[in-house]
PDB file of N, CA and C in Angstrom:
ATOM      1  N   UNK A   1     118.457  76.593  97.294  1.00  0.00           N
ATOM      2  CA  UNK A   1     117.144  77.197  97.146  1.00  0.00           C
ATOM      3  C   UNK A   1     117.300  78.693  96.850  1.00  0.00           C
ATOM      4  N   UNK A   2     116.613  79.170  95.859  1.00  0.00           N
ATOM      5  CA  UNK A   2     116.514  80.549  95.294  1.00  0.00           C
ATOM      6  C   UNK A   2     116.388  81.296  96.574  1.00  0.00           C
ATOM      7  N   UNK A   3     116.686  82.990  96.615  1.00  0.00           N
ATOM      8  CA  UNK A   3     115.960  83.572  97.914  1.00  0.00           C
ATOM      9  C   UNK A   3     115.286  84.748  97.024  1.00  0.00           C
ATOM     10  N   UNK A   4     114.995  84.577  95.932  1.00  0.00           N
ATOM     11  CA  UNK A   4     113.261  85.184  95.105  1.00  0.00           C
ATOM     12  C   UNK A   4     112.760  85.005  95.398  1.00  0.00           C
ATOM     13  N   UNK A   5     111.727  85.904  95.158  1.00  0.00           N
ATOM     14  CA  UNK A   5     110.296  85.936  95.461  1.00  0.00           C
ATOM     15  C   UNK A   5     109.520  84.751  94.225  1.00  0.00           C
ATOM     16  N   UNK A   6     108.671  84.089  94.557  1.00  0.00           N
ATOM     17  CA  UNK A   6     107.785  82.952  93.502  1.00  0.00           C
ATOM     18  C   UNK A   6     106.650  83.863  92.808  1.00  0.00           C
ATOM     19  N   UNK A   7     106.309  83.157  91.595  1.00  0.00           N
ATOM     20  CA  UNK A   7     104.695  83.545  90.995  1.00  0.00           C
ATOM     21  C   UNK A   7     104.114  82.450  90.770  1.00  0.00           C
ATOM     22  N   UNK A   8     103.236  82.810  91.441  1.00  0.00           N
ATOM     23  CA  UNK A   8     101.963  81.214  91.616  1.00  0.00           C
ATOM     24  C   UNK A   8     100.447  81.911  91.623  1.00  0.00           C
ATOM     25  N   UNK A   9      99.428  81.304  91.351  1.00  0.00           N
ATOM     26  CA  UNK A   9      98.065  81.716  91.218  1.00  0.00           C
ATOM     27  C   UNK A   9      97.369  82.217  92.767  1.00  0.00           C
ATOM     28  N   UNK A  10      96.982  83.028  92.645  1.00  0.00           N
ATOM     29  CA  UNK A  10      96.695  83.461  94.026  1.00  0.00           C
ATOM     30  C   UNK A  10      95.019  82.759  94.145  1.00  0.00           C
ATOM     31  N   UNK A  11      94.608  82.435  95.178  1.00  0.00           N
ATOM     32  CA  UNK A  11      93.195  81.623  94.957  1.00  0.00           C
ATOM     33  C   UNK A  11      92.522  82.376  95.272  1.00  0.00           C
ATOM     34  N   UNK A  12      92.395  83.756  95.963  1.00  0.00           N
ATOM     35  CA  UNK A  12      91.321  85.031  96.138  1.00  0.00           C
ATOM     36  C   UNK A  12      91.194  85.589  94.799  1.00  0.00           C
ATOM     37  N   UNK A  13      92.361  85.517  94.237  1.00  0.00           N
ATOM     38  CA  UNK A  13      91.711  86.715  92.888  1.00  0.00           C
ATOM     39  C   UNK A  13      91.735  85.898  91.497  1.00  0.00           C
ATOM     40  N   UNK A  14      91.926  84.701  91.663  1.00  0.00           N
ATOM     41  CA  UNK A  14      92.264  83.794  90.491  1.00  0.00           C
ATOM     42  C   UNK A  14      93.765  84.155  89.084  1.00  0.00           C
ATOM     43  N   UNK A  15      94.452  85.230  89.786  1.00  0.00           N
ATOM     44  CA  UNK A  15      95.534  85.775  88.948  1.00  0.00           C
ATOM     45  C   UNK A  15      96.942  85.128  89.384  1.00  0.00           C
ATOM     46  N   UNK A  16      97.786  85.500  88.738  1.00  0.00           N
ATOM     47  CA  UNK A  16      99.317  85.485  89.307  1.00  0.00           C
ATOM     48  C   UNK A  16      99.867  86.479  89.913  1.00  0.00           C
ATOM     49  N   UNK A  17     100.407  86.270  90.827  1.00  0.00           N
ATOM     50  CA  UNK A  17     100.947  87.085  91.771  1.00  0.00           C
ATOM     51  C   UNK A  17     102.244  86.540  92.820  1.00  0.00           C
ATOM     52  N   UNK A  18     102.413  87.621  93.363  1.00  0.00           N
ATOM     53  CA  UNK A  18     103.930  87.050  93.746  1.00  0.00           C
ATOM     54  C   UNK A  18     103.935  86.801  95.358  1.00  0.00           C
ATOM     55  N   UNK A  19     104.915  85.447  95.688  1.00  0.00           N
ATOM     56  CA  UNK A  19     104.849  85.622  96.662  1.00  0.00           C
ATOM     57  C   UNK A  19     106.047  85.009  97.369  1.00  0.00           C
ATOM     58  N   UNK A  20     106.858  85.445  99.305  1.00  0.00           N
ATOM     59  CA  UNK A  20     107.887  85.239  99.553  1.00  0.00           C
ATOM     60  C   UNK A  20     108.005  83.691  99.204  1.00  0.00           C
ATOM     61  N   UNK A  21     109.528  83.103  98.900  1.00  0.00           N
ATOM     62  CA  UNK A  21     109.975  81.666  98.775  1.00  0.00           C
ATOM     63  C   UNK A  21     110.427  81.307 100.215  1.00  0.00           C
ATOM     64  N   UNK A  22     111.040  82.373 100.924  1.00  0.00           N
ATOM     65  CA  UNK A  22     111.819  82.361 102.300  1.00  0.00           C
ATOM     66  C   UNK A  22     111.350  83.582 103.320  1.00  0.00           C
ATOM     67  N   UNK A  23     111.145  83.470 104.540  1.00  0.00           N
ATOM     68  CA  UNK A  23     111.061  84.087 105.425  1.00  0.00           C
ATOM     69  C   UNK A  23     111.525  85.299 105.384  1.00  0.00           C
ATOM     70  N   UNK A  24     111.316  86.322 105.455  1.00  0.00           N
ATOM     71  CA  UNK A  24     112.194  87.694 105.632  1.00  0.00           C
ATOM     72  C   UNK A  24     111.341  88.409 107.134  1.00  0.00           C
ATOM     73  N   UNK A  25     112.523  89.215 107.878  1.00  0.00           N
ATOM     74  CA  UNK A  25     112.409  89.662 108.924  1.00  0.00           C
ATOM     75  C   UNK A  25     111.723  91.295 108.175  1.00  0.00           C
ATOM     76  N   UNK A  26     111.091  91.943 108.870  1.00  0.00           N
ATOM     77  CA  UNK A  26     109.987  93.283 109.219  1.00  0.00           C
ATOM     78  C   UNK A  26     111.422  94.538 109.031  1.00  0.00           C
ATOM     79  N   UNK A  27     111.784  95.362 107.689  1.00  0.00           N
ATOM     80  CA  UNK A  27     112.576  96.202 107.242  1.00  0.00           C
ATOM     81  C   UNK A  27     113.726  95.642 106.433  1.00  0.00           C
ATOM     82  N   UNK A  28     113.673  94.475 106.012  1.00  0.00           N
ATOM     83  CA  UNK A  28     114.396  93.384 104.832  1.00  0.00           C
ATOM     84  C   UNK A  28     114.079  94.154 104.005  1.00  0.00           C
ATOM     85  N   UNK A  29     114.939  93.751 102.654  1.00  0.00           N
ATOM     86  CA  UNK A  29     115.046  93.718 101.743  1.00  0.00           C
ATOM     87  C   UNK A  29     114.563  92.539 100.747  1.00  0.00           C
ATOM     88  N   UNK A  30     113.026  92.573 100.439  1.00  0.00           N
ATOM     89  CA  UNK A  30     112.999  91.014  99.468  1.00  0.00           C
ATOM     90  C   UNK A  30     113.211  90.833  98.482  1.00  0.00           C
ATOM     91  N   UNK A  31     113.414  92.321  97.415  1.00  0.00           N
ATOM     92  CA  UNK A  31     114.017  91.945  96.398  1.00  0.00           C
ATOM     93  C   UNK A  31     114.119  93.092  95.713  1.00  0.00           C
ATOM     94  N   UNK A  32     114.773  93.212  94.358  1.00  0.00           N
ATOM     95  CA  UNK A  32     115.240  94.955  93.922  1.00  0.00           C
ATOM     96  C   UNK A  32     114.397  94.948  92.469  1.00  0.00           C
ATOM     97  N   UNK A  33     113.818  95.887  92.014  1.00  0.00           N
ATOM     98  CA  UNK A  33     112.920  96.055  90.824  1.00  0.00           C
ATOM     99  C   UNK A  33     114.123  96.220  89.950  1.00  0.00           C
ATOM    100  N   UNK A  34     114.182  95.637  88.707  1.00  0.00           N
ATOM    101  CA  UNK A  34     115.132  95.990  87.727  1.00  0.00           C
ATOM    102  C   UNK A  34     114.723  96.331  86.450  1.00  0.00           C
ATOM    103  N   UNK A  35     113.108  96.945  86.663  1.00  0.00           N
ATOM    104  CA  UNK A  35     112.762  97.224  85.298  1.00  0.00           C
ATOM    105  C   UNK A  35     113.194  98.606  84.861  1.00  0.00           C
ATOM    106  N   UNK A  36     112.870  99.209  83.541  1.00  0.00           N
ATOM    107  CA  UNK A  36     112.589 100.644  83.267  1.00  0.00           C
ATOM    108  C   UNK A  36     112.523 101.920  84.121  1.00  0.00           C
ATOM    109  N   UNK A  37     112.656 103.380  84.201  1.00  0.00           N
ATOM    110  CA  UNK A  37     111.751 104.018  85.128  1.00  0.00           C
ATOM    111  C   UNK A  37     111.053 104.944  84.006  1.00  0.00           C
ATOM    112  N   UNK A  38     109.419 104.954  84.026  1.00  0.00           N
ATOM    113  CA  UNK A  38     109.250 105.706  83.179  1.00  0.00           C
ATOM    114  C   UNK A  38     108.083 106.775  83.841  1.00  0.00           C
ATOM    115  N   UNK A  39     107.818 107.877  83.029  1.00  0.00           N
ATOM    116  CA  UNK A  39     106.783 108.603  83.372  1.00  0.00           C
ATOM    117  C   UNK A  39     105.512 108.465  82.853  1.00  0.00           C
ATOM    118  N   UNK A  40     105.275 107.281  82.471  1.00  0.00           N
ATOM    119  CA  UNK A  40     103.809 106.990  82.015  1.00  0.00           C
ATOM    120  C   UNK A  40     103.818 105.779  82.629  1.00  0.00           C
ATOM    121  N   UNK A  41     102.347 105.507  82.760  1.00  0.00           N
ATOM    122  CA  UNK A  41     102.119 104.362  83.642  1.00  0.00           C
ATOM    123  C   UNK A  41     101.567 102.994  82.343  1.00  0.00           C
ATOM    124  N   UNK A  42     102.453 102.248  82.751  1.00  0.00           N
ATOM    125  CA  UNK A  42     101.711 100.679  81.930  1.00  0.00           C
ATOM    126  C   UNK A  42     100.874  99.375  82.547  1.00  0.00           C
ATOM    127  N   UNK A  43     100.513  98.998  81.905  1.00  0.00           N
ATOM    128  CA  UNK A  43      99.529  97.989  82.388  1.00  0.00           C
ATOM    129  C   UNK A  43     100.197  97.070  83.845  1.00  0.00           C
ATOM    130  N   UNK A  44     101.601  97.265  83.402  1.00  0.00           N
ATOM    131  CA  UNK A  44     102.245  96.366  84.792  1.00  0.00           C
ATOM    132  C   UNK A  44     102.687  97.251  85.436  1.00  0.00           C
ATOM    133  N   UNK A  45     102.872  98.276  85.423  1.00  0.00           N
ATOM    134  CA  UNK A  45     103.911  99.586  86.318  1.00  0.00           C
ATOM    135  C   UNK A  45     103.628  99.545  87.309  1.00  0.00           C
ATOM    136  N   UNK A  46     104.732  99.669  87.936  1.00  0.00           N
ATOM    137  CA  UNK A  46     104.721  99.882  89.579  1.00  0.00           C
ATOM    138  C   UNK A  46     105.046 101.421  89.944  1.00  0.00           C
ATOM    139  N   UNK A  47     104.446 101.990  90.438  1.00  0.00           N
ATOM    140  CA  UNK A  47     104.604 103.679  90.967  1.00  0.00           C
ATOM    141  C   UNK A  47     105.334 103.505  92.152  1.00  0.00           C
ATOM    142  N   UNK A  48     106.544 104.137  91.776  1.00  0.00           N
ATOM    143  CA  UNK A  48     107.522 104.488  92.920  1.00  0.00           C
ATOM    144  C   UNK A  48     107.629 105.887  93.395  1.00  0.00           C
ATOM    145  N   UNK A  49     106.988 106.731  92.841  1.00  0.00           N
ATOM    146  CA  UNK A  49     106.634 107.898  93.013  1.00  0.00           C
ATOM    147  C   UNK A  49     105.268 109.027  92.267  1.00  0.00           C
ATOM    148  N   UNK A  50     104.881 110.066  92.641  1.00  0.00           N
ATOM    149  CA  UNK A  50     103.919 110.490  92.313  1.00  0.00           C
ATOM    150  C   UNK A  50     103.696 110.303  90.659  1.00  0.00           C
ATOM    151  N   UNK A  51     104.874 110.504  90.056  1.00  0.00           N
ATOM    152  CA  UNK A  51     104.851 110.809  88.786  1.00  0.00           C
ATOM    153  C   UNK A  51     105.646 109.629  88.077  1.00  0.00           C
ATOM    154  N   UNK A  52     106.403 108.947  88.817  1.00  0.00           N
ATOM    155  CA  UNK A  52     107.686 108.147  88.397  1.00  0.00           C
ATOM    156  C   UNK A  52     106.899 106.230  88.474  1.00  0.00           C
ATOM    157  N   UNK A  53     107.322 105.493  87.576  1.00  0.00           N
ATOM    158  CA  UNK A  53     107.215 104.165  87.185  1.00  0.00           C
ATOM    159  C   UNK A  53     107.928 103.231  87.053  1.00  0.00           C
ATOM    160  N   UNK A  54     108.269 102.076  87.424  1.00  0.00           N
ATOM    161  CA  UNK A  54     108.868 101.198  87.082  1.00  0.00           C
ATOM    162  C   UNK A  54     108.273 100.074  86.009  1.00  0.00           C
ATOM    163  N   UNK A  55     108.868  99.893  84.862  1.00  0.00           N
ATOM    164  CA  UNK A  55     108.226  99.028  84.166  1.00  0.00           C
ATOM    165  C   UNK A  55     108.946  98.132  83.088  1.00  0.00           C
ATOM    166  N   UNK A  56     108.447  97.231  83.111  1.00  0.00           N
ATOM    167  CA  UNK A  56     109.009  95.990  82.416  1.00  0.00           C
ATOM    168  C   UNK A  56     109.693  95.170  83.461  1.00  0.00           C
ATOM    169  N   UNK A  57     109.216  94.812  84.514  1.00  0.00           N
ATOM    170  CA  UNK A  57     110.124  94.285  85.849  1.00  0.00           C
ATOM    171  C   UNK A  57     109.426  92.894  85.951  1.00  0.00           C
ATOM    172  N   UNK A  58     110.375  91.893  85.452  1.00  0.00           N
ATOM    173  CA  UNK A  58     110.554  90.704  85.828  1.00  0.00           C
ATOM    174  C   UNK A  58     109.138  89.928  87.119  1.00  0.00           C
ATOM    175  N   UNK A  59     109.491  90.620  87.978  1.00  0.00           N
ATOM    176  CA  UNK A  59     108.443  89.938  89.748  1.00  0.00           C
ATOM    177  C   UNK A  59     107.566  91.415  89.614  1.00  0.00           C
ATOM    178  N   UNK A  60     108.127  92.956  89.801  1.00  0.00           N
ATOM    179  CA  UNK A  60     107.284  93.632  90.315  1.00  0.00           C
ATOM    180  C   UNK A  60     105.820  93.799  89.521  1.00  0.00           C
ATOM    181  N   UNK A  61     105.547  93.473  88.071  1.00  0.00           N
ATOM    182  CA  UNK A  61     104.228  93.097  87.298  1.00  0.00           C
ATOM    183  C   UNK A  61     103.611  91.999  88.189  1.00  0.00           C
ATOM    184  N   UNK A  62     103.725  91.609  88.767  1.00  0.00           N
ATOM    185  CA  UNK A  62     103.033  90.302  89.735  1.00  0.00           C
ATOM    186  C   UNK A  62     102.476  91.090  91.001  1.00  0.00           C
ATOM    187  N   UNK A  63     103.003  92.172  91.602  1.00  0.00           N
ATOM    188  CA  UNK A  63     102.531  92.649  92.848  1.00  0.00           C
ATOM    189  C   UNK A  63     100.916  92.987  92.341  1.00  0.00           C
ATOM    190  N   UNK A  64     100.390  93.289  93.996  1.00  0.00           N
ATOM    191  CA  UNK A  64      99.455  93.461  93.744  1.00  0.00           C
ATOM    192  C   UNK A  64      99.327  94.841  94.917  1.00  0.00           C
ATOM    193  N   UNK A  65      98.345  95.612  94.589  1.00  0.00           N
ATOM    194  CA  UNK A  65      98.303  97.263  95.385  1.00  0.00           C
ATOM    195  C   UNK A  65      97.466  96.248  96.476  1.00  0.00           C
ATOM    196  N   UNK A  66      97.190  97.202  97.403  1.00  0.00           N
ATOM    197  CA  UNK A  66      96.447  96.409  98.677  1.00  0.00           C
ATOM    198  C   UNK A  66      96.371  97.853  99.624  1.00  0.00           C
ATOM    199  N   UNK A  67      95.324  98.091 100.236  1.00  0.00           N
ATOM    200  CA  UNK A  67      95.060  98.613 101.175  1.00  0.00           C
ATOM    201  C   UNK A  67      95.904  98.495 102.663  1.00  0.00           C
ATOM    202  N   UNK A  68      96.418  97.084 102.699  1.00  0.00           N
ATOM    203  CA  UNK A  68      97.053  96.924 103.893  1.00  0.00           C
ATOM    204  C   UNK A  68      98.498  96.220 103.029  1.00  0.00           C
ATOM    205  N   UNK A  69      99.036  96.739 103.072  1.00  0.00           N
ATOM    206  CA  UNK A  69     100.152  96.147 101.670  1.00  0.00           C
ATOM    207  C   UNK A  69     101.424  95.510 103.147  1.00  0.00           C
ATOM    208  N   UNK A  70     101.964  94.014 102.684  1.00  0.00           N
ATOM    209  CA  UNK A  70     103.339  93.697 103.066  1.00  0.00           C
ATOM    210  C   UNK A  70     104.500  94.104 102.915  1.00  0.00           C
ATOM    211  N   UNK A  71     104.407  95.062 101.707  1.00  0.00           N
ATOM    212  CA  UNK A  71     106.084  95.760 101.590  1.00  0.00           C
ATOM    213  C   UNK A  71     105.997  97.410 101.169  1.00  0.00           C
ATOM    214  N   UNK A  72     106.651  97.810 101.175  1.00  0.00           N
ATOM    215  CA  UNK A  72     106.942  99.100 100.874  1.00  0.00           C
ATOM    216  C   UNK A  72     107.928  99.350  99.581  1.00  0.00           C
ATOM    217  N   UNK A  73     107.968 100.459  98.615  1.00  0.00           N
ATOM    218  CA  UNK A  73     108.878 100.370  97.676  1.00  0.00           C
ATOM    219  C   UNK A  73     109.854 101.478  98.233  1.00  0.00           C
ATOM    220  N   UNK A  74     111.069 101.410  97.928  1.00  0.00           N
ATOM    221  CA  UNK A  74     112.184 102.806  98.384  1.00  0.00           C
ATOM    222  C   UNK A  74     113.551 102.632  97.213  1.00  0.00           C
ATOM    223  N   UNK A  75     112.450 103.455  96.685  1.00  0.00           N
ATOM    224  CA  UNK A  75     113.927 103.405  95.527  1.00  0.00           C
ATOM    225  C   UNK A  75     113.203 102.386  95.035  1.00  0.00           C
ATOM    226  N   UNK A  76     114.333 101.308  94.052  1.00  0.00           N
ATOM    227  CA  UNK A  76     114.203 100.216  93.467  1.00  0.00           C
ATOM    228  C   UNK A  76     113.809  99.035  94.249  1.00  0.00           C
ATOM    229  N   UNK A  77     114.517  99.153  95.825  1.00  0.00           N
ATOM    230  CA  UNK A  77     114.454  98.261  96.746  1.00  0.00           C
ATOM    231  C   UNK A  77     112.562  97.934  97.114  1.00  0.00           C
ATOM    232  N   UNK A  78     112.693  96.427  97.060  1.00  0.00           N
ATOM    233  CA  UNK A  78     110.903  95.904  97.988  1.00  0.00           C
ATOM    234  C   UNK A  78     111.361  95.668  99.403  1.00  0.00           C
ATOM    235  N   UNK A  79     110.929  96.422 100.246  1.00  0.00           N
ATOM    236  CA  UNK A  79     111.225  96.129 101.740  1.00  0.00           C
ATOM    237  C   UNK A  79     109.925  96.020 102.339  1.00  0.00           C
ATOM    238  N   UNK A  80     110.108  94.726 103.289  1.00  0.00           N
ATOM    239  CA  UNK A  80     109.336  93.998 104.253  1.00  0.00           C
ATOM    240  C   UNK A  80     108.663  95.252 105.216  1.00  0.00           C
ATOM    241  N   UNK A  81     107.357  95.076 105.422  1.00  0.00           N
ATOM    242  CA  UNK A  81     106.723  95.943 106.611  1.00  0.00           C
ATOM    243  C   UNK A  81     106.266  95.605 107.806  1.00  0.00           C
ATOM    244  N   UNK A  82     106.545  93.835 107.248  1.00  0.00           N
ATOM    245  CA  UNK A  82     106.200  93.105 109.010  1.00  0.00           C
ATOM    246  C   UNK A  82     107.063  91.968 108.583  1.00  0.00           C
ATOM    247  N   UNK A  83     106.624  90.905 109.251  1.00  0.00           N
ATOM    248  CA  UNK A  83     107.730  89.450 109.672  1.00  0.00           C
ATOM    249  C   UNK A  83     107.147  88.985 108.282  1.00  0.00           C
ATOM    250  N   UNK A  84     107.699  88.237 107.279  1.00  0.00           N
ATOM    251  CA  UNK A  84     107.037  87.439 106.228  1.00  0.00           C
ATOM    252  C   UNK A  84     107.533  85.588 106.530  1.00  0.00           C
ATOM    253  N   UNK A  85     106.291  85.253 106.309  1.00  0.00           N
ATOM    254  CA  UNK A  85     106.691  83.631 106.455  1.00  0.00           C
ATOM    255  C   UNK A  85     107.018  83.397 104.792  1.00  0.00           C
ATOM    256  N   UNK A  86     107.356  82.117 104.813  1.00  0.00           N
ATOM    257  CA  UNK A  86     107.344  81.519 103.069  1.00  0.00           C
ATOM    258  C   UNK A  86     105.672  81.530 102.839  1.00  0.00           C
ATOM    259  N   UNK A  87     105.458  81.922 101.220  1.00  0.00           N
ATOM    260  CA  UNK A  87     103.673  81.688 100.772  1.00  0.00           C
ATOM    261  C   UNK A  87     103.205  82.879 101.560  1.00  0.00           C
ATOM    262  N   UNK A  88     104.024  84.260 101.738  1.00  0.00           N
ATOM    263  CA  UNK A  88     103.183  85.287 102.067  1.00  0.00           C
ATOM    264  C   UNK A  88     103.145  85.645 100.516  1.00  0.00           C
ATOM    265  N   UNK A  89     101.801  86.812 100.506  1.00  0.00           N
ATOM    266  CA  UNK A  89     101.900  87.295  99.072  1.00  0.00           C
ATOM    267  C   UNK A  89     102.280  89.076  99.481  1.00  0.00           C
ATOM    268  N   UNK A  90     103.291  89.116  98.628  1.00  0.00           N
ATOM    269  CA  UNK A  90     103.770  90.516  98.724  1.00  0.00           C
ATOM    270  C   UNK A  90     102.920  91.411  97.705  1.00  0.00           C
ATOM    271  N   UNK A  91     102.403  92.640  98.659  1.00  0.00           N
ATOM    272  CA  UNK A  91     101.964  93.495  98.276  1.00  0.00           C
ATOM    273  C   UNK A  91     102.216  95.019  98.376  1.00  0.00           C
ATOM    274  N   UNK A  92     101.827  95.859  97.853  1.00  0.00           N
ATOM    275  CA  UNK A  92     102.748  97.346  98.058  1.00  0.00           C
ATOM    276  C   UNK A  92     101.393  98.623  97.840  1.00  0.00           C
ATOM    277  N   UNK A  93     101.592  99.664  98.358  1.00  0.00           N
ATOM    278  CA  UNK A  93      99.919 100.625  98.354  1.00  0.00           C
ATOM    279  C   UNK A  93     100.645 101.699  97.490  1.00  0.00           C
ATOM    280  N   UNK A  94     100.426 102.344  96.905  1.00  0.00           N
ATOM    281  CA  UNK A  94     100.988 103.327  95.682  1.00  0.00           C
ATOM    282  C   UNK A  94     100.881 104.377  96.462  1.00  0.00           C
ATOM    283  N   UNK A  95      99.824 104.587  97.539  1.00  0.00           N
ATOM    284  CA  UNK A  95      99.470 106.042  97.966  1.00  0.00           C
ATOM    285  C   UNK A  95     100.075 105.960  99.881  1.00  0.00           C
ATOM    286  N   UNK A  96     101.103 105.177  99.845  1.00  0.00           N
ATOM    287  CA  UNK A  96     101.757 105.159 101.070  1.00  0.00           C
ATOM    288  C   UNK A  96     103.140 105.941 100.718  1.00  0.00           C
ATOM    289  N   UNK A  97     103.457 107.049 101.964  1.00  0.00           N
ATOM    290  CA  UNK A  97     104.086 107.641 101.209  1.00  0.00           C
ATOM    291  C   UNK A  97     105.650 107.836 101.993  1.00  0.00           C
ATOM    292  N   UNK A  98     106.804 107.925 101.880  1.00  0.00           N
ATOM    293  CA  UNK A  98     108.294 107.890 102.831  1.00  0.00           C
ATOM    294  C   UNK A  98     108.108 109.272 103.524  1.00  0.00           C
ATOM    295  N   UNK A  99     108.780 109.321 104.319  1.00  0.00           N
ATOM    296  CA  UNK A  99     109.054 110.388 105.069  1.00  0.00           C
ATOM    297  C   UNK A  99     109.890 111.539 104.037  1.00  0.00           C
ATOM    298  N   UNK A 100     110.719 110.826 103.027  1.00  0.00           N
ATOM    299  CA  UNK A 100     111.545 111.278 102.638  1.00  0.00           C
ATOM    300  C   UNK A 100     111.219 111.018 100.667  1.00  0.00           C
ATOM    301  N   UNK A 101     111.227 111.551  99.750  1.00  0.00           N
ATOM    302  CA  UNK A 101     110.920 111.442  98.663  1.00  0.00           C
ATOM    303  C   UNK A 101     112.324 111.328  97.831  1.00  0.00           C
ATOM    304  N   UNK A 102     112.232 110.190  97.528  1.00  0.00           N
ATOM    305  CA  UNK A 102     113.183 109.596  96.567  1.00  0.00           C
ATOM    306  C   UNK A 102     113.004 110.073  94.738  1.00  0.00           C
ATOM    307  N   UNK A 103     114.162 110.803  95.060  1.00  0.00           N
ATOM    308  CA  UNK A 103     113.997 111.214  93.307  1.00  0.00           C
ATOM    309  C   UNK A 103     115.102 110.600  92.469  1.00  0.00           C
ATOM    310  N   UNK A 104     114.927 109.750  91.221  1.00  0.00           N
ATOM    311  CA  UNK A 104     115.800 109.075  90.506  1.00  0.00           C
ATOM    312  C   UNK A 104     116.082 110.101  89.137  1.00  0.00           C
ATOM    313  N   UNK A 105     117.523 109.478  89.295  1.00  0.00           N
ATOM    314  CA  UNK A 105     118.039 110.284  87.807  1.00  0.00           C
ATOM    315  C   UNK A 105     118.205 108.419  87.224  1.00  0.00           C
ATOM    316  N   UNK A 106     119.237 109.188  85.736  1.00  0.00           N
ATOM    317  CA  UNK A 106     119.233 107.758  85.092  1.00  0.00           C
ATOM    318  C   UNK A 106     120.000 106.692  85.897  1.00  0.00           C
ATOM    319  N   UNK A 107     121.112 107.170  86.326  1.00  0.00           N
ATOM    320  CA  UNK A 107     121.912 106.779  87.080  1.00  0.00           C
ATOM    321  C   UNK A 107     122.181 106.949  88.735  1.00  0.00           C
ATOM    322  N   UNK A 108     121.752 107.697  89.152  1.00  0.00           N
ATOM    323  CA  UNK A 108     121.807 107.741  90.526  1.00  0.00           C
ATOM    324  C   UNK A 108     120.438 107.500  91.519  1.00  0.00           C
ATOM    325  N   UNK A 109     120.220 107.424  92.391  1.00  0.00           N
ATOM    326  CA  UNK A 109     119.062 106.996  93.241  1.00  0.00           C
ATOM    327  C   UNK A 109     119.755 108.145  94.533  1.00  0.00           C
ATOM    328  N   UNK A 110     118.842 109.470  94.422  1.00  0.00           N
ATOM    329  CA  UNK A 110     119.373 110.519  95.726  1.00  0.00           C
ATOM    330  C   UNK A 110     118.298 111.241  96.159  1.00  0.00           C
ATOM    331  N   UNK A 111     118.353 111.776  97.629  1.00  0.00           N
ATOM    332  CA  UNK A 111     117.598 112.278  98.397  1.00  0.00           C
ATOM    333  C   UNK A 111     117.261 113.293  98.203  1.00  0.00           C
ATOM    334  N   UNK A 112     116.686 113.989  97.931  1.00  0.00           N
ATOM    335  CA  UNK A 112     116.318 115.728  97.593  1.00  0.00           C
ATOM    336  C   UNK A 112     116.959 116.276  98.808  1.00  0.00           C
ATOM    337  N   UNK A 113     117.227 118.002  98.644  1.00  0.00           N
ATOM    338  CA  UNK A 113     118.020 118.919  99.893  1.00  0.00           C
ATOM    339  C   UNK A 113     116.865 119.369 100.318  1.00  0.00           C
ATOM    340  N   UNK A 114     117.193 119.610 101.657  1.00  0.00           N
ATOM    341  CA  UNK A 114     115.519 120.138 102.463  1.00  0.00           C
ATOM    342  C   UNK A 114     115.687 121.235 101.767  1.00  0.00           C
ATOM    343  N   UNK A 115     114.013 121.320 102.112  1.00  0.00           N
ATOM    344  CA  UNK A 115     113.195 122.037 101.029  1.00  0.00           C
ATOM    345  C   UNK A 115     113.286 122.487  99.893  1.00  0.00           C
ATOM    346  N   UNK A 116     113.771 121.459  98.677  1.00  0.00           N
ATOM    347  CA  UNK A 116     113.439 121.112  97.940  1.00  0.00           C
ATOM    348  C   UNK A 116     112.798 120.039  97.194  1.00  0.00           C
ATOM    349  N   UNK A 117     111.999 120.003  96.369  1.00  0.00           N
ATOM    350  CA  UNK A 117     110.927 118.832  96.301  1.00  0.00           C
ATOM    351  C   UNK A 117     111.129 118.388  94.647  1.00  0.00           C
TER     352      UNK A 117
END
């Protein structure tokens, strides 16, 4: 059995959307965005930062924003924010924000030096 995340029709919003195949424990890892990073936003983009995008991504075009969102983005990584059963639908809030601000180059994924932003 895969340990991806599924896309199936969600019956609240009548769309596709994504959701766990397997259980994940509350600060997991459910799965890694492998699209683009760009500075313009597209119809599927996922905002990983104020200014910064992920796009053309396989599962993360399926999330859906949510007020009370199931995962968090950090970096590329989708991490769990509570216990997920199988047939949860993963969701993520754009305006939730890390303690710590993740800035990507092309190649590296690194922490900014205090106080710098």
């Amino acid at each position: 059995m895969s340990l991806l995340p599924i896309v199936k029709m969600c019956r609240h919003s009548n769309t596709l959307r994504l959701f766990t195949r397997v259980g994940k424990s509350r600060h997991s890892t459910v799965f890694r965005l492998d699209g683009l990073i760009s500075d313009t936003k597209g119809p599927d983009a996922i905002q990983i930062a104020p200014s910064e995008y992920i796009t053309d991504d396989a599962f993360g075009k399926y999330m859906a924003q949510s007020p009370t969102p199931t995962c968090q983005i950090i970096g590329r990584d989708v991490v769990s924010m509570c216990d997920m059963q199988p047939g949860d639908q993963l969701t993520y809030s754009c305006t939730a924000r890390n303690d710590i601000h993740i800035k990507h180059t092309d190649k590296y994924i690194h922490a900014p030096s205090v106080g710098q932003k």
